[in-house]
N, C-alpha and C. Protein backbone atom coordinates (compact mmCIF):
# COMPACT_ATOMS: atom_id res chain seq x y z
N UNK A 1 103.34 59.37 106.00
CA UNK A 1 103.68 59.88 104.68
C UNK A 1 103.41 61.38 104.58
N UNK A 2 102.23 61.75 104.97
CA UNK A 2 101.73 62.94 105.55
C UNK A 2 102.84 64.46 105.73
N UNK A 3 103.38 63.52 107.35
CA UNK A 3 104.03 64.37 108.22
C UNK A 3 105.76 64.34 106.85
N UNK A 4 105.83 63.18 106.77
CA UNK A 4 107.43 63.75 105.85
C UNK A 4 107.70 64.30 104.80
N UNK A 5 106.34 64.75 103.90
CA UNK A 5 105.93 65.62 103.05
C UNK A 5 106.41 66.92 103.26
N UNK A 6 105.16 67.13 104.93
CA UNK A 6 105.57 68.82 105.39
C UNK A 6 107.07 68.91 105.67
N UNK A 7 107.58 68.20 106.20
CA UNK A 7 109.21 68.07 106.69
C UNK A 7 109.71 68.30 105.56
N UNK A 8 109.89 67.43 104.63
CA UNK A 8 110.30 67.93 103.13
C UNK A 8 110.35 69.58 102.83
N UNK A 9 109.16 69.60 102.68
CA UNK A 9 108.58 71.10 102.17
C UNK A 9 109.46 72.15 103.05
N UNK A 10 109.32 71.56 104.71
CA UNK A 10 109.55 73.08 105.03
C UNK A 10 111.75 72.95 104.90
N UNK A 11 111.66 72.01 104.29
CA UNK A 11 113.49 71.79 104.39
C UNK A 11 113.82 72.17 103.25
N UNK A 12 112.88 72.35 102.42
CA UNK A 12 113.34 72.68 100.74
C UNK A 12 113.01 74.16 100.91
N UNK A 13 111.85 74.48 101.35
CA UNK A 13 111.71 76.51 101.76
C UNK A 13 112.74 77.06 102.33
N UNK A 14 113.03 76.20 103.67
CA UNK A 14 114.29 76.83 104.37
C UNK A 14 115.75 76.66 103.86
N UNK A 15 115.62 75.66 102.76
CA UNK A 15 117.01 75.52 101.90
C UNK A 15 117.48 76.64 101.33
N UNK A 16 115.83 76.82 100.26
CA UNK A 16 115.82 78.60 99.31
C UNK A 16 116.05 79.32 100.11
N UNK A 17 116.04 79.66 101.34
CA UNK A 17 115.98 80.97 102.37
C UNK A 17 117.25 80.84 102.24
N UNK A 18 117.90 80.16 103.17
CA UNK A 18 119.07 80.16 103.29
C UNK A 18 120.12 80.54 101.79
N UNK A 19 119.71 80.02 101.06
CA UNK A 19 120.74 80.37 99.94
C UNK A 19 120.44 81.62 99.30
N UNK A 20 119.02 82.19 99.32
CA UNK A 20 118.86 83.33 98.61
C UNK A 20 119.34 84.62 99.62
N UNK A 21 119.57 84.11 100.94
CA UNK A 21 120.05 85.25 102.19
C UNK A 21 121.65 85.28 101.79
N UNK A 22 122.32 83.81 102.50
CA UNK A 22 123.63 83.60 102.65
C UNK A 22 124.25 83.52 101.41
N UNK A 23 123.78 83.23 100.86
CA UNK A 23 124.85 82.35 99.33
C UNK A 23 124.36 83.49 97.96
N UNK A 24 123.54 85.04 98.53
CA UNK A 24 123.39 85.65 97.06
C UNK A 24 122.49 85.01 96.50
N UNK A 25 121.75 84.19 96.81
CA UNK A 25 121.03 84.04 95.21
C UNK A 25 120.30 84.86 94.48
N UNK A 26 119.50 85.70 95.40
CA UNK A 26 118.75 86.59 95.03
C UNK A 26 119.63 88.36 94.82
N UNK A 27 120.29 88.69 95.68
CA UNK A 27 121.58 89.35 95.56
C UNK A 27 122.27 89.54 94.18
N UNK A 28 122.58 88.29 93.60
CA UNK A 28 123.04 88.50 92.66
C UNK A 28 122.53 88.43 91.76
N UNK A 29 121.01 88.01 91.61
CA UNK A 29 120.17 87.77 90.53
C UNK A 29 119.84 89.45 90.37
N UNK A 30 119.10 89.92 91.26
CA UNK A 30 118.83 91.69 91.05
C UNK A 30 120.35 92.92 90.88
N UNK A 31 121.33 91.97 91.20
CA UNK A 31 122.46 93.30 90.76
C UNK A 31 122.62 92.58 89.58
N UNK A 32 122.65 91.22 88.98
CA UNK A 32 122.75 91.29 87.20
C UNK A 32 121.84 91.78 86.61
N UNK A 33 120.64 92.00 86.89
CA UNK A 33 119.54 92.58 86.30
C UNK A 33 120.23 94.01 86.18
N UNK A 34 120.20 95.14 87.14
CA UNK A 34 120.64 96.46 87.54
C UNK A 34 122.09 96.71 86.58
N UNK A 35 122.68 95.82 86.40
CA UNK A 35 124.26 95.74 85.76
C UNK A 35 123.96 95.91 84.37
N UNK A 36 122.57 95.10 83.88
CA UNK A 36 122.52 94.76 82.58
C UNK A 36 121.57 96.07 82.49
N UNK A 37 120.91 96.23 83.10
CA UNK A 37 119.62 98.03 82.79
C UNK A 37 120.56 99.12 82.63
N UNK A 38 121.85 99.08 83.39
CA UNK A 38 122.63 100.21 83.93
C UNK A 38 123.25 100.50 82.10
N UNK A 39 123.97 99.30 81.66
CA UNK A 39 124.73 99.31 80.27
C UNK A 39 123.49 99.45 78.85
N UNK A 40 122.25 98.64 79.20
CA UNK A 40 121.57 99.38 78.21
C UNK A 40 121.12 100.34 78.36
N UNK A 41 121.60 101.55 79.15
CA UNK A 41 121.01 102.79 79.31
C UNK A 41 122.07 104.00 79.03
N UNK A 42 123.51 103.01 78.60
CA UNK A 42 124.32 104.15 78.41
C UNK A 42 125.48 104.29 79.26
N UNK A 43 125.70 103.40 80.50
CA UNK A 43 126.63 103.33 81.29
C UNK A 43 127.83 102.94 80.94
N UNK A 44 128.84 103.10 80.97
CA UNK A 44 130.06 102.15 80.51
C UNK A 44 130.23 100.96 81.93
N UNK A 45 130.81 100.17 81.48
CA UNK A 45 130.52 98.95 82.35
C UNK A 45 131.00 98.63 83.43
N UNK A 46 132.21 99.28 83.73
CA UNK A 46 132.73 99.33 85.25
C UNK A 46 131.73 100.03 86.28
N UNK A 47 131.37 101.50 85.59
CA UNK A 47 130.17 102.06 86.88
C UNK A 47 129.12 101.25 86.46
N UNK A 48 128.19 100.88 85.87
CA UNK A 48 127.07 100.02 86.05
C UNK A 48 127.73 98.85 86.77
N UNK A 49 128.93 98.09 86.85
CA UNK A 49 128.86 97.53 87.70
C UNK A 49 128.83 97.64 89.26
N UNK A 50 129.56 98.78 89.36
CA UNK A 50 129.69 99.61 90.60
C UNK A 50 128.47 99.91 91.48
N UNK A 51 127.86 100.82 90.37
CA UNK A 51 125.86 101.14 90.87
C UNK A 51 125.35 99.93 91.28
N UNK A 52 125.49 99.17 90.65
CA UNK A 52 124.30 97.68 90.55
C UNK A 52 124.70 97.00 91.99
N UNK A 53 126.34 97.06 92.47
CA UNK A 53 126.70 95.86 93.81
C UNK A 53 126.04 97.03 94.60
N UNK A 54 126.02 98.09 94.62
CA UNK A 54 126.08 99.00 95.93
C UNK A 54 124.28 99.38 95.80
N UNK A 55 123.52 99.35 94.59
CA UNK A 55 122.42 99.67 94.99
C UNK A 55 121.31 98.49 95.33
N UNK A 56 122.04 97.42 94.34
CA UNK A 56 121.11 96.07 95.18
C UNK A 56 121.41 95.08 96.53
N UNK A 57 122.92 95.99 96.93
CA UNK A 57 123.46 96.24 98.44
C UNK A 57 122.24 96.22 99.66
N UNK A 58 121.62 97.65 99.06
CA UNK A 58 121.50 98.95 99.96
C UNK A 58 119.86 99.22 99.46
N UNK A 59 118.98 99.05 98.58
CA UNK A 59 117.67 99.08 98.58
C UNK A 59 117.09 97.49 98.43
N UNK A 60 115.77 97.55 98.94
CA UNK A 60 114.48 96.53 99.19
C UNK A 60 114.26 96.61 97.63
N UNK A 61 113.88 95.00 97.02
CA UNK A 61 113.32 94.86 96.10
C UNK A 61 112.11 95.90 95.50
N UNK A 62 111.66 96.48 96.78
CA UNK A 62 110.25 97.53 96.22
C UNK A 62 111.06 98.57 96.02
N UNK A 63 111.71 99.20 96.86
CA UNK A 63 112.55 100.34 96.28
C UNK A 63 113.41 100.55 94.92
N UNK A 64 113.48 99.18 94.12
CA UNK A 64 113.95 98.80 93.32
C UNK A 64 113.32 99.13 92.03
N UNK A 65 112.16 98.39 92.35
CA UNK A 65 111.15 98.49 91.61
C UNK A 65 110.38 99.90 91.16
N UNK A 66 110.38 100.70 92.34
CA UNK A 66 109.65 101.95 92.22
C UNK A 66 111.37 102.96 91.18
N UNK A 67 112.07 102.14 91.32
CA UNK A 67 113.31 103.36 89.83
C UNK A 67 112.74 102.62 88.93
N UNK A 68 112.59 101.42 88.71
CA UNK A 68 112.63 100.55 87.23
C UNK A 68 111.14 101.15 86.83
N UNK A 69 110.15 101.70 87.53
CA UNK A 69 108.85 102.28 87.11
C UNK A 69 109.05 104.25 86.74
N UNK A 70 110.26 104.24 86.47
CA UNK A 70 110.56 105.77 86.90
C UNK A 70 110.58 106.16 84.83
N UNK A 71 110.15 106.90 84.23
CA UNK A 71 109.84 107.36 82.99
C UNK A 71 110.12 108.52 83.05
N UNK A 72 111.09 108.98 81.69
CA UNK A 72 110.66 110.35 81.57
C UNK A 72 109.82 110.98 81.29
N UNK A 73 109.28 112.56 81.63
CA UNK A 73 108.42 113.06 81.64
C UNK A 73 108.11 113.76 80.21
N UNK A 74 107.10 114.32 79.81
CA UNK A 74 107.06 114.88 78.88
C UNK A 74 108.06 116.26 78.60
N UNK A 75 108.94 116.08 77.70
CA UNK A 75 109.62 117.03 77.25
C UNK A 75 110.69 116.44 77.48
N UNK A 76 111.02 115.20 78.84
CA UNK A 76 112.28 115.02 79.00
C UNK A 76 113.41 114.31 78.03
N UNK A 77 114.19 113.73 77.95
CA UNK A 77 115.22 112.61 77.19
C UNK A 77 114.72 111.45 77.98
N UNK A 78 114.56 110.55 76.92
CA UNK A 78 114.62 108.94 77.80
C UNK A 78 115.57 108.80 78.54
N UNK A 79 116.93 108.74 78.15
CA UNK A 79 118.18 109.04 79.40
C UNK A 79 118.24 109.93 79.44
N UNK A 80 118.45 110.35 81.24
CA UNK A 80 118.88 111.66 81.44
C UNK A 80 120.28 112.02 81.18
N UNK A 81 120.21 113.39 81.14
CA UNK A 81 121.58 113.97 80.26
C UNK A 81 122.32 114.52 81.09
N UNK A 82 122.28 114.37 82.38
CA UNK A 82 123.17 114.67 83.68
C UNK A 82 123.35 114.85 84.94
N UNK A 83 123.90 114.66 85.73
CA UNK A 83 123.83 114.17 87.50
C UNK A 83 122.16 114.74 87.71
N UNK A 84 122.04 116.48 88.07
CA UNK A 84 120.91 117.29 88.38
C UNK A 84 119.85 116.37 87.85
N UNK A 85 119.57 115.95 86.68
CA UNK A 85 118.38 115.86 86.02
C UNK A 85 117.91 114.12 86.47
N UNK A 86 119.26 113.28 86.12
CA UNK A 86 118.79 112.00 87.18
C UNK A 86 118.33 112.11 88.28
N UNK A 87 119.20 113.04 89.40
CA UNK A 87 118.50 112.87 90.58
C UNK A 87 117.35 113.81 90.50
N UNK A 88 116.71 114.69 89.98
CA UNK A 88 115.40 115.05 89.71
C UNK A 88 114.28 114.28 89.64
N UNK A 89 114.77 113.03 88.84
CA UNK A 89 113.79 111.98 88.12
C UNK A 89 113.82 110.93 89.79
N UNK A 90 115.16 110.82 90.05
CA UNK A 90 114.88 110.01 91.43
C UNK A 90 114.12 110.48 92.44
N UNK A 91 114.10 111.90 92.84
CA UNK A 91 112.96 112.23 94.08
C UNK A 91 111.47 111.77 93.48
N UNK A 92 111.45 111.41 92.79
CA UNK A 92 109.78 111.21 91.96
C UNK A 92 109.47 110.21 92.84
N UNK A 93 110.60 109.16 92.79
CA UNK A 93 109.70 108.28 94.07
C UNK A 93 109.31 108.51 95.31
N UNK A 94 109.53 109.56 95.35
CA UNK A 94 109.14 109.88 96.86
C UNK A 94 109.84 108.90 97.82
N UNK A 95 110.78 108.65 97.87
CA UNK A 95 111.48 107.23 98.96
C UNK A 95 113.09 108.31 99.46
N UNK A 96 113.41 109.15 100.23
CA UNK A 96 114.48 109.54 100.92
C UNK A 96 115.65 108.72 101.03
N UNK A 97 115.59 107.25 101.00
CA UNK A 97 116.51 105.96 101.40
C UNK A 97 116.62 106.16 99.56
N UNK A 98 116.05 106.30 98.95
CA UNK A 98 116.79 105.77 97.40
C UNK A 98 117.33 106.82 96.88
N UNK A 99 116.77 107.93 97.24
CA UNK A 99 117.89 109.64 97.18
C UNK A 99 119.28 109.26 97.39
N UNK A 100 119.08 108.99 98.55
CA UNK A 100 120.37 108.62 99.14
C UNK A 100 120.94 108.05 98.66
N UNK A 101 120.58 106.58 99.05
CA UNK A 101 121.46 105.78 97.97
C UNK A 101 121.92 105.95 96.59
N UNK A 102 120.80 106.43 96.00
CA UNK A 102 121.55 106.50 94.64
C UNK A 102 122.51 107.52 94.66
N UNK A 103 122.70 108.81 95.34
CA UNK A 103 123.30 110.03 94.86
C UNK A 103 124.24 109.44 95.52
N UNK A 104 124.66 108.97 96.79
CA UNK A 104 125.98 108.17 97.20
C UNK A 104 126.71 107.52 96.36
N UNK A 105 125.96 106.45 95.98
CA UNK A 105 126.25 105.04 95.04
C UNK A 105 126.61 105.94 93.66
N UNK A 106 126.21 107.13 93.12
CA UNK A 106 126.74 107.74 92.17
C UNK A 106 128.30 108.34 92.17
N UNK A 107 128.32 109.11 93.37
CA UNK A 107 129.05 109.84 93.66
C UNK A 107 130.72 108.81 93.98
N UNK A 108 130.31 107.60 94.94
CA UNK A 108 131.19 106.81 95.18
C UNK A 108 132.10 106.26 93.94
N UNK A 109 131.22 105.57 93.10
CA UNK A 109 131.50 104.84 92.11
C UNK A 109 132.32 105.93 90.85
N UNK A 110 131.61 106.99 91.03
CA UNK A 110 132.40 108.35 89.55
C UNK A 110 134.14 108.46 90.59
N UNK A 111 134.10 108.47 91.82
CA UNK A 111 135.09 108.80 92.35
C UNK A 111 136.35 108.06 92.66
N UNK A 112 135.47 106.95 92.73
CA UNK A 112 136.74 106.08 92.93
C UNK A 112 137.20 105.31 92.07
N UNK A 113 136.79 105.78 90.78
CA UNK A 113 137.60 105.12 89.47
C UNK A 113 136.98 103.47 88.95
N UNK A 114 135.81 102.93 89.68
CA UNK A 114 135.19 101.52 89.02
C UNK A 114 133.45 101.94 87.95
């Protein structure tokens, strides 16, 4: 009874793996999150959708996390008021991979019309 417990267990862990890798689950759970932050912040909804596939693409849940901890500074606007001043607020994390990404994932998405 024991042993088909653990068997169970490890078939139901490796079930979640598998579906949160292959099948999006988790994928799409953090770009609806990012989709829905992107529009209450002022986005119109084609580029927040755009940002959200390509940045929960392309950053680690922690890298994620360290924008969603990102505040303006004293004196600043709660939203920033333009390309320069977002990516200002993005080097704060100190992370080079989310520079990137984001100023890409910006640049892509304003350009190619989604």
């Amino acid at each position: 009874m024991k042993r088909e417990l653990i068997v169970l267990a490890l078939l139901l862990v490796g079930g979640i793996i598998v579906w949160a890798t292959l099948g999006g689950g988790l994928q799409g759970t953090v770009e609806d999150r990012l989709e829905e932050e992107f529009v209450a912040r002022g986005l119109p909804q084609p580029m927040a959708d755009c940002l959200a596939g390509r940045m929960a693409e392309r950053l680690s849940v922690s890298q994620l996390r360290k924008l969603e901890r990102l505040e303006a500074e004293e004196g600043e606007a709660d939203i920033p008021l333009g390309v320069v001043e977002l990516l200002e607020r993005i080097r704060r994390v100190d992370d080079p991979e989310v520079v990137e990404v984001a100023a890409s994932s910006a640049a892509f998405c304003a350009f190619s019309g989604r």
